[in-house]
Protein backbone atom coordinates (compact mmCIF):
# COMPACT_ATOMS: atom_id res chain seq x y z
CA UNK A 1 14.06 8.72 3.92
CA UNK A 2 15.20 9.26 0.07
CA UNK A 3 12.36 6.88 -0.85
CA UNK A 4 9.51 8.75 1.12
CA UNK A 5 10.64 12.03 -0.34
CA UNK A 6 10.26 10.80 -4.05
CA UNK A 7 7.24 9.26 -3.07
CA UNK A 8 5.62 12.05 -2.06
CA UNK A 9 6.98 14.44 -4.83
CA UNK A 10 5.35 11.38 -7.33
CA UNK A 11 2.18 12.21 -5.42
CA UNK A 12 1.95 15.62 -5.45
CA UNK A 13 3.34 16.24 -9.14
CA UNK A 14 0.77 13.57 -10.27
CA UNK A 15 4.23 11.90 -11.58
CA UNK A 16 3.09 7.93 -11.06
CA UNK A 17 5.36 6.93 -13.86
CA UNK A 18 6.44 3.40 -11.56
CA UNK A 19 7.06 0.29 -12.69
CA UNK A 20 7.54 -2.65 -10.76
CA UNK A 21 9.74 -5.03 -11.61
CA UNK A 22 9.02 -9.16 -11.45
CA UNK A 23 11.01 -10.02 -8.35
CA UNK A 24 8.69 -8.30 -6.21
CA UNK A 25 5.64 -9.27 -8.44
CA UNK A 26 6.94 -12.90 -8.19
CA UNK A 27 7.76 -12.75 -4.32
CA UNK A 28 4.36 -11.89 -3.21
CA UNK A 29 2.02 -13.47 -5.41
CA UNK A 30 2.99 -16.71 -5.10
CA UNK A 31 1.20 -16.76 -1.86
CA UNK A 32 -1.79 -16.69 -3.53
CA UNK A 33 -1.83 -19.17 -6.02
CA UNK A 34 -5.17 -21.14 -5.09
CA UNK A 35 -6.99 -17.96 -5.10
CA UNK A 36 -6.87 -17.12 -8.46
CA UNK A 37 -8.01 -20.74 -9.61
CA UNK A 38 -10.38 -20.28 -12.24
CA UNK A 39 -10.69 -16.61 -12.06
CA UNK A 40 -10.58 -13.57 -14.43
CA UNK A 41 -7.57 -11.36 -13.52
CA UNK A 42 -7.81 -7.66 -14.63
CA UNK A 43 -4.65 -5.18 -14.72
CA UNK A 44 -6.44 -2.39 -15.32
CA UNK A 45 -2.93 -0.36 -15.12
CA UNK A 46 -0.48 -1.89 -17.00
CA UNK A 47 0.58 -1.56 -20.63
CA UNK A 48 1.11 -4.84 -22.13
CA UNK A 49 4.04 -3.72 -23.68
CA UNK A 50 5.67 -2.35 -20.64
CA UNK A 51 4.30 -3.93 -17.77
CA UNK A 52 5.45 -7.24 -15.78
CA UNK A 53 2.47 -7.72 -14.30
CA UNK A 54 1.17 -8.53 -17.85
CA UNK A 55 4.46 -10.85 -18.06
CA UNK A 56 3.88 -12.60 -15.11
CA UNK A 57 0.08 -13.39 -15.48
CA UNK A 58 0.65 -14.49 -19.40
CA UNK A 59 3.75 -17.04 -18.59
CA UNK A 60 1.94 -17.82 -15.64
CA UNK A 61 -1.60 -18.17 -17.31
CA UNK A 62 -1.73 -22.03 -17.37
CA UNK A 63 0.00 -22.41 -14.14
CA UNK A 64 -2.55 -20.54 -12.06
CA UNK A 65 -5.40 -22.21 -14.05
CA UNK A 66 -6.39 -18.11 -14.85
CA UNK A 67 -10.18 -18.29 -16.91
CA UNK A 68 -9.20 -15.47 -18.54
CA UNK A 69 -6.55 -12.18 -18.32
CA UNK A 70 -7.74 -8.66 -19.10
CA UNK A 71 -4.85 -6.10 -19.48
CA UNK A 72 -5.37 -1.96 -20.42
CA UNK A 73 -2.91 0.74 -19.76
CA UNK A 74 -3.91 4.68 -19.70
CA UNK A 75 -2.59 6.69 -22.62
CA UNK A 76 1.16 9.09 -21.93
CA UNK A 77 3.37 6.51 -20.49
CA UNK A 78 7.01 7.97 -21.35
CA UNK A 79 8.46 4.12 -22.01
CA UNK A 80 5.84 2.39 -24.47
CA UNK A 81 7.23 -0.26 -25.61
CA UNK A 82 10.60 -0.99 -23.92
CA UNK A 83 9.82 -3.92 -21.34
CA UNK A 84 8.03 -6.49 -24.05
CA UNK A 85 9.34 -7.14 -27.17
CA UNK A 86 6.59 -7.67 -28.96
CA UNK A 87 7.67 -4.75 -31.09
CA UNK A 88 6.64 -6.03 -34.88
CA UNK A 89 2.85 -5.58 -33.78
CA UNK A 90 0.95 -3.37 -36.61
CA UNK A 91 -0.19 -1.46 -33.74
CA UNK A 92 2.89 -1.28 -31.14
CA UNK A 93 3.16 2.83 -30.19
CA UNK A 94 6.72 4.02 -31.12
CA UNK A 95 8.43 6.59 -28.08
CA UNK A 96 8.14 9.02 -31.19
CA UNK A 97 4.40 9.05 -31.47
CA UNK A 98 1.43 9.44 -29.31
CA UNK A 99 1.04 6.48 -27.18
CA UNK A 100 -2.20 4.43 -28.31
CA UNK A 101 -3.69 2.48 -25.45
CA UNK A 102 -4.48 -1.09 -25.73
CA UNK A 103 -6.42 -4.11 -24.47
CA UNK A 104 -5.40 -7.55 -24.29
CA UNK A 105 -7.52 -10.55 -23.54
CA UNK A 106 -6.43 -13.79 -23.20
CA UNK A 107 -8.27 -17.20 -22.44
CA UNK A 108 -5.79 -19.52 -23.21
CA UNK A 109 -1.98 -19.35 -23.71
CA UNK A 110 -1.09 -22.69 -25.22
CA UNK A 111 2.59 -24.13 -26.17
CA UNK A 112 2.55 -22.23 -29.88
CA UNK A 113 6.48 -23.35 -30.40
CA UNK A 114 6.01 -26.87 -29.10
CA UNK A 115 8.63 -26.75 -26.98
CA UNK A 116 7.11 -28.43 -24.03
CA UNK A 117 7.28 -25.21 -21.79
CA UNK A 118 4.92 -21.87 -21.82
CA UNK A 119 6.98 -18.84 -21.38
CA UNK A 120 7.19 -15.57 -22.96
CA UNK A 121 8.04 -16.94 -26.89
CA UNK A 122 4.26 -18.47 -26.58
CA UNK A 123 2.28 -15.26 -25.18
CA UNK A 124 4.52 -13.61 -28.17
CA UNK A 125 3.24 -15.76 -30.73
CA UNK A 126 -0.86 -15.25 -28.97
CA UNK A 127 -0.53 -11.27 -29.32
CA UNK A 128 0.81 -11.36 -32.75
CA UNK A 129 -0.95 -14.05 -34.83
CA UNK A 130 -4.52 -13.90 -33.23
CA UNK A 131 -5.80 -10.18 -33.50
CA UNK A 132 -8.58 -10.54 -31.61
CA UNK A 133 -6.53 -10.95 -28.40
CA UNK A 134 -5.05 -7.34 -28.35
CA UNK A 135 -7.36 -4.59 -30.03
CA UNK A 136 -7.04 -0.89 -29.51
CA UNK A 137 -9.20 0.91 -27.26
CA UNK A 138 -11.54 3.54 -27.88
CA UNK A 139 -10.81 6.08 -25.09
CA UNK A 140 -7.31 7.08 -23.02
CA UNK A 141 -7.64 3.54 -20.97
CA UNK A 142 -8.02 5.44 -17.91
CA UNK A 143 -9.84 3.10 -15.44
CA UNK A 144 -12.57 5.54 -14.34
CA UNK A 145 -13.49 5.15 -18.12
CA UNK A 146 -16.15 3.31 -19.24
CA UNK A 147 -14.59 0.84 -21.52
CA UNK A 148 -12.47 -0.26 -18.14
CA UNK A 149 -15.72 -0.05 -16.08
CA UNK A 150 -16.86 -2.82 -18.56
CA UNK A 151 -14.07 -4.76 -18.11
CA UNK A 152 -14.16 -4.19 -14.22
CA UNK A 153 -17.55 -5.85 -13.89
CA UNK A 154 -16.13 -8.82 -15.70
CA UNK A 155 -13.01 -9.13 -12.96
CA UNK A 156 -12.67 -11.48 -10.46
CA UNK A 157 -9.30 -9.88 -9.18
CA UNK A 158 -7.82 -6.87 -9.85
CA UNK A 159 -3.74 -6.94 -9.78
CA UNK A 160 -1.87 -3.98 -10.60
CA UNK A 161 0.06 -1.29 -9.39
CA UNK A 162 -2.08 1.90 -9.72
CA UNK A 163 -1.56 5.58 -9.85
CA UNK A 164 -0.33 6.62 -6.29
CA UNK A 165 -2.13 10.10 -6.45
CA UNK A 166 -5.36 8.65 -7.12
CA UNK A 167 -4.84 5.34 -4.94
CA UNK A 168 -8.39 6.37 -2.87
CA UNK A 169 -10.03 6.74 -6.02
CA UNK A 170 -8.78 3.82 -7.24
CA UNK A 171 -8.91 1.21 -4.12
CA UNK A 172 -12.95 2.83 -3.69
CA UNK A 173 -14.04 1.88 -7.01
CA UNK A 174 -13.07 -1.51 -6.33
CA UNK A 175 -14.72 -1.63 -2.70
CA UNK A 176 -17.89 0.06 -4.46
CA UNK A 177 -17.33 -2.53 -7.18
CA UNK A 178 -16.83 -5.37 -4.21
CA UNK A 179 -14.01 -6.83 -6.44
CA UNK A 180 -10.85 -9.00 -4.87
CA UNK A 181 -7.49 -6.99 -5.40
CA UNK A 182 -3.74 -7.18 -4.69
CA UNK A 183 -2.24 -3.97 -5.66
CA UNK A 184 0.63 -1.93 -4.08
CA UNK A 185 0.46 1.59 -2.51
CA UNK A 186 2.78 3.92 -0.63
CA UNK A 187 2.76 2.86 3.09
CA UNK A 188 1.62 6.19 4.13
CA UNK A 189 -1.71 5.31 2.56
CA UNK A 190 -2.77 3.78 5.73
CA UNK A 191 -3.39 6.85 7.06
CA UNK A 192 -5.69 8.20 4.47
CA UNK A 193 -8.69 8.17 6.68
CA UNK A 194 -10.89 6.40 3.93
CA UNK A 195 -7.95 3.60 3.71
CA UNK A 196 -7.68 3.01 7.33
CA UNK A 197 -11.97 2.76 7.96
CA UNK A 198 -11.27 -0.33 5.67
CA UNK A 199 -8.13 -1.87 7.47
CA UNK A 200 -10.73 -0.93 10.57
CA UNK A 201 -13.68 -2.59 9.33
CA UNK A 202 -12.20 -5.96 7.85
CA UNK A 203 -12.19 -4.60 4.32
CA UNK A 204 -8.63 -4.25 3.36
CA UNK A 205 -5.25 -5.70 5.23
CA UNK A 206 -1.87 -5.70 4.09
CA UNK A 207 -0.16 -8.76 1.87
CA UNK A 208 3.33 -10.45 2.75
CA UNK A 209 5.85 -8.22 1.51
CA UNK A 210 5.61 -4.39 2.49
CA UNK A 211 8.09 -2.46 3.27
CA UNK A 212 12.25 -3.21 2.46
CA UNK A 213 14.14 -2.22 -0.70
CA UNK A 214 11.77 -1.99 -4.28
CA UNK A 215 12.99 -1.07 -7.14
CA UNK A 216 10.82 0.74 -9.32
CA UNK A 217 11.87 1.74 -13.23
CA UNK A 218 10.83 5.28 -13.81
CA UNK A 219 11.01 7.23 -17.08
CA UNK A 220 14.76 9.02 -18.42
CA UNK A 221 13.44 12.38 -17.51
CA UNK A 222 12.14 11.68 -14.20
CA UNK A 223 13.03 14.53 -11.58
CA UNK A 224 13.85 13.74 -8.49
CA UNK A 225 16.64 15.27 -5.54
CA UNK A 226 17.18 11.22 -3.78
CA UNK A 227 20.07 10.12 -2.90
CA UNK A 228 22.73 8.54 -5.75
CA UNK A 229 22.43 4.77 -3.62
CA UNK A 230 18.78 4.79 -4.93
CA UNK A 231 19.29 5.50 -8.01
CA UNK A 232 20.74 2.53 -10.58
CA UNK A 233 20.61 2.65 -14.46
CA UNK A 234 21.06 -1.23 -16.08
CA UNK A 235 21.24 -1.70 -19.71
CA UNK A 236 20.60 2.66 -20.42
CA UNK A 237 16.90 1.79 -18.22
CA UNK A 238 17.08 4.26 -14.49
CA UNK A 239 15.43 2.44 -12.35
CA UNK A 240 14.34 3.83 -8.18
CA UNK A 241 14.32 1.99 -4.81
CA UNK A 242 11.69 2.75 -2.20
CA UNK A 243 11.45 1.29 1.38
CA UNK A 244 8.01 2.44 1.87
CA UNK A 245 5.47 0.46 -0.41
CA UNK A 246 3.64 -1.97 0.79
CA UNK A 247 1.06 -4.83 -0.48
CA UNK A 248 -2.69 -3.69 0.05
CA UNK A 249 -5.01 -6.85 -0.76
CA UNK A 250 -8.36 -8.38 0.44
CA UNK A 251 -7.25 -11.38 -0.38
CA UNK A 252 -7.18 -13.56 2.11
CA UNK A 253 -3.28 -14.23 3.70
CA UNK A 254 -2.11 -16.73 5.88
CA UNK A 255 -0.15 -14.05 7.98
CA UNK A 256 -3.15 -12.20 9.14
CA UNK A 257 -4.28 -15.62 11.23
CA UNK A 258 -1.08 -15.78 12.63
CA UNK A 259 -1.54 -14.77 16.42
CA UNK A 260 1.39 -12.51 18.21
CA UNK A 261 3.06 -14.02 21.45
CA UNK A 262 2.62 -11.81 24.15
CA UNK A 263 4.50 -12.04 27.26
CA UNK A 264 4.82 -8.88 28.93
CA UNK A 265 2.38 -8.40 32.05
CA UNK A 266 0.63 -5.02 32.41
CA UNK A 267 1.93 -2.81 35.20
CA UNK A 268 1.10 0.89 35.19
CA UNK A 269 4.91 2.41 35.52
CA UNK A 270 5.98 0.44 32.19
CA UNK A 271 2.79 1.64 30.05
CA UNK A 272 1.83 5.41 31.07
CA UNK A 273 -2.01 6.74 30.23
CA UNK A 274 -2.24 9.08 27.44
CA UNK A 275 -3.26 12.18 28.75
CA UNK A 276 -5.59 13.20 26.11
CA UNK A 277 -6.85 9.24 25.15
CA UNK A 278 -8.52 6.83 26.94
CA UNK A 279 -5.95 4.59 26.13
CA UNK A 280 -2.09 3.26 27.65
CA UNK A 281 1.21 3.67 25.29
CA UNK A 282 2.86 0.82 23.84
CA UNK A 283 6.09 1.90 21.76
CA UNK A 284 6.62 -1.69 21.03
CA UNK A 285 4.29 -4.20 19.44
CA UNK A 286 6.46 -6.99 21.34
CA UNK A 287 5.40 -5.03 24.42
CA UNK A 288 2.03 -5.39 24.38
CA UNK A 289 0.88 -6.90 27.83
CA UNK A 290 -1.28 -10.23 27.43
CA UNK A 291 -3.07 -8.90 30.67
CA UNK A 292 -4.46 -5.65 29.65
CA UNK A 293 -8.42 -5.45 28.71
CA UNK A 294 -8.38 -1.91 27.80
CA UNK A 295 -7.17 0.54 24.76
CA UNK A 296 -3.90 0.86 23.44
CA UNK A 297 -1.87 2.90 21.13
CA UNK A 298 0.55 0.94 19.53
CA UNK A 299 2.92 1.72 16.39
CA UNK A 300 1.27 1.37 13.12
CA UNK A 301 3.53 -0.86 12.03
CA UNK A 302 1.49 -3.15 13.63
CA UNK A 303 -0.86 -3.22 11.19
CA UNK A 304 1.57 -5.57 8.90
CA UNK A 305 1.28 -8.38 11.82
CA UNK A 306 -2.51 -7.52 12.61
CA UNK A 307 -4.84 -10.74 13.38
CA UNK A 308 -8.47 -9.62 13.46
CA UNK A 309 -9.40 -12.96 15.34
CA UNK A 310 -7.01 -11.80 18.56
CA UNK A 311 -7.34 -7.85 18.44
CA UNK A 312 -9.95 -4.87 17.89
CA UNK A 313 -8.80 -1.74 16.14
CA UNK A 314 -10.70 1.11 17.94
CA UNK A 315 -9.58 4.32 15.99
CA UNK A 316 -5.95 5.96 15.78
CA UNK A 317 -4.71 9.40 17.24
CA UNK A 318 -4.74 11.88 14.76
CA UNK A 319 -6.62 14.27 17.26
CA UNK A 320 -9.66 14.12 15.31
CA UNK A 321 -13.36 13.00 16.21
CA UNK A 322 -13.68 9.82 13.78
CA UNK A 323 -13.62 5.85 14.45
CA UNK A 324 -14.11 4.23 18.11
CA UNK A 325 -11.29 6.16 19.52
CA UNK A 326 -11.37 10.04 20.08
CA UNK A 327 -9.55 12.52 22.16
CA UNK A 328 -10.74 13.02 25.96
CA UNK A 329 -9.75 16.87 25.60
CA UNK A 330 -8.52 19.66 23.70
CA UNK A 331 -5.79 21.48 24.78
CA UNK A 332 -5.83 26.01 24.45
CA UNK A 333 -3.39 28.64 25.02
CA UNK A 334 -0.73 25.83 24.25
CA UNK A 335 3.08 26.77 23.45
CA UNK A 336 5.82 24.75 21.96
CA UNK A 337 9.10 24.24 24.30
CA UNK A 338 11.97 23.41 22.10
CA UNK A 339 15.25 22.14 23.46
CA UNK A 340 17.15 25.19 22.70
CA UNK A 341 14.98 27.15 24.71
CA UNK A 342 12.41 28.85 22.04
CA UNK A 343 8.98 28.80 22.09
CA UNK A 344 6.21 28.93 19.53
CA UNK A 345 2.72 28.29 18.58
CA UNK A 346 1.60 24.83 20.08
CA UNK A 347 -1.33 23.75 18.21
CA UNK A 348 0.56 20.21 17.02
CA UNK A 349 0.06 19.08 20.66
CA UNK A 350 -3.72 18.53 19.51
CA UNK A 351 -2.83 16.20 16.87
CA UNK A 352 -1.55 13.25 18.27
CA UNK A 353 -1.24 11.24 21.41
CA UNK A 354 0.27 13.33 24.57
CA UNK A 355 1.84 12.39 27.91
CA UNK A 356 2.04 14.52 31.10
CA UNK A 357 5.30 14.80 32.73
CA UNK A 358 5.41 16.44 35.70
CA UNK A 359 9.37 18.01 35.37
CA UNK A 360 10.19 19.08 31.51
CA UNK A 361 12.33 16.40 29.62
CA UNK A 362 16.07 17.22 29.42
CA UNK A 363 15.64 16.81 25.61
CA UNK A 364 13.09 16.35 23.00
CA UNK A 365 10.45 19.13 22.17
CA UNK A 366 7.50 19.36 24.96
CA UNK A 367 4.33 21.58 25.42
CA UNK A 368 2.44 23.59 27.99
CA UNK A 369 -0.65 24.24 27.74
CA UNK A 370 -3.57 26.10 30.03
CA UNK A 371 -4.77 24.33 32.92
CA UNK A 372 -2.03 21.44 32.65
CA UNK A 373 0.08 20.91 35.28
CA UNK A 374 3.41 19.96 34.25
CA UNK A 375 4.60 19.33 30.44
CA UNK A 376 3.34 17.65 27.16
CA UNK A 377 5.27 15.31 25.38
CA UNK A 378 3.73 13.51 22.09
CA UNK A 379 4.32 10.36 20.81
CA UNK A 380 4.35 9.50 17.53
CA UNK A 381 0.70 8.55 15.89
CA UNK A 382 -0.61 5.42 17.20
CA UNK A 383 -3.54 2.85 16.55
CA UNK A 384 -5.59 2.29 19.05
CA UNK A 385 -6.34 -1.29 19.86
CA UNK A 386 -8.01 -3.95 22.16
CA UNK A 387 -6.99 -7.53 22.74
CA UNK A 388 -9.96 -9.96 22.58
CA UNK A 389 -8.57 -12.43 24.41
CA UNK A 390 -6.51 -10.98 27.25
CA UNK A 391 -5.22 -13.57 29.79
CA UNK A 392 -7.90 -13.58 32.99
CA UNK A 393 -6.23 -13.18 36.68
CA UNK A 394 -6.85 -16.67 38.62
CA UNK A 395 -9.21 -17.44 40.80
């Protein structure tokens, strides 16, 4: 859970000093090769100087058959200057001097060394004998400026990894905007209610790779309390691992048509009724019967292997009255039982998903609660879904 914690201190100290590095870039975008065909790809995040994103769309610029790459940062970054070494530039920031903010267009990225290949000696040679490719920018580069807001109504795509404290800022300017995107996010940003309407509606899904080990440079200074096994310095540069960012894209995937095998049959002493949702508990995604025609609350980790074509997403159980799928009833008076005995104030039962047991568990924590007979025991939050096509009894 070392990653989650410096996740969320990144998010609450407005620290969103992350960088990713081109393994990851490279392992998920190559999925989507045919989409950016012809296209104007915007990284409206990313320093050129620092940022492989930048990298991998400028050695890749031919490749992809881009129409043109847009690249701005936003004015502060702690590292100017370290990933790119494009460092005799009249205009490249020093780590001594206030960072200047840049943008960087490129239309073409042809073979400037003649050496039969493009790679980064080429996009070199673009940014430092044609001026009119990187020029500074007016403002801080902050994408809620206007010089970006230009930019953004030129995009096609937008690729980047933005700002984690202002990702529903960010990901709404580009749904107002109705741009394409692939950017990354913590995985907990499914359950901003603004980001999960989207998943809900069709608007937003989640690309290949979420989840498992990335590692993220951060600046020499950075704070953080996580554990020393995340925490790697190569070549003087610290770098971070997280296991909870994920891929958040409305591009289309090849995953998200892929339909689950179900072969569990519904019976109701395998998947109890929520007492407080209209709806039966699934703990497993595996589990879900191919029977049922009602609601269920499965794990949100189905959301990575959602198909839109075999299921319905009704709403979630976060005990509040929003989406398709609300709470049946409010429980008062209620009291927290905790294993060693103690009891306290039991207003978390109204938060999430509850089932009634008539004899208290021999472990876990449970509730009571006026006018329930027996005891409360919550799960942990679950989306609520429908299959489309459940499997008909025969005639």
């Amino acid at each position: 859970m070392a990653g989650k914690e410096a996740m969320v201190r990144a998010n609450r100290a407005k620290n969103d000093e992350f960088y990713t590095q081109l393994a990851d870039i490279e392992a998920e975008l190559r999925h989507y090769r045919e989409q950016f065909r012809d296209k104007v790809v915007f990284c409206n995040c990313d320093d050129p100087f620092e940022s492989f994103f930048f990298k991998y769309f400028a050695m890749n610029f031919n490749y992809l058959g881009l129409k043109k790459l847009i690249t701005t940062c936003y004015a502060g970054s702690p590292i100017a200057g370290q990933q790119l070494s494009f460092l005799d530039l009249e205009y490249t920031p020093t780590i001594k001097s206030p960072k200047l903010v840049y943008k960087v267009e490129i239309t073409e990225v042809p073979d400037a060394n003649s050496d039969g290949a493009i790679d980064l000696s080429d996009v070199e040679y673009l940014l430092k004998n044609r001026r009119n490719v990187l020029t500074p920018l007016t403002g801080d580069g902050d994408f809620r400026s206007k010089e970006c807001m230009e930019l953004l109504a030129e995009a096609d795509v937008v690729v980047t990894n933005p700002p984690f404290s202002l990702f529903r800022e960010f990901v709404s300017q580009l749904v107002e905007h109705d741009k394409k995107f692939l950017i990354l996010g913590n995985q907990n940003a499914i359950t901003y209610s603004e980001i999960f309407k989207l998943i809900k509606e069709n608007k937003l899904w989640l690309g290949y790779n979420n989840g498992g080990e990335k590692w993220f440079r951060v600046p020499d200074d950075y704070d953080h309390t996580t554990t020393t096994s995340r925490i790697k310095v190569e070549d003087g540069i610290r770098y971070l691992s997280f296991g909870n960012v994920n891929w958040f894209t409305n591009l289309d995937t090849t995953k998200r048509h892929d339909v689950i095998t179900l072969y569990k049959r519904y019976d109701p002493k395998t998947y109890p009724h929520y007492d407080n949702y209209d709806a039966i508990e699934v703990s497993r995604y595996t589990d879900i019967p191919l029977d049922f025609d009602g609601a269920m609350g499965v794990p949100i980790t189905w959301l990575d292997k959602y198909n839109p074509a075999q299921f319905e997403i009704l709403g979630w159980t976060r005990g509040r009255d929003e989406f398709d799928a609300r709470p049946t009833k409010r429980y008062t008076e209620a009291r927290q039982l905790k294993p060693d005995g103690t009891e306290s104030n039991g207003g978390k039962v109204n938060t999430g998903p509850t089932l009634l047991m008539r004899a208290k568990p021999k472990s876990g924590t449970c509730y009571k609660a006026k006018g329930v007979k027996g005891y409360l025991v919550q799960t942990y939050m679950r989306v609520i879904v429908r299959n489309k096509n459940p499997e008909r009894p025969s005639e």
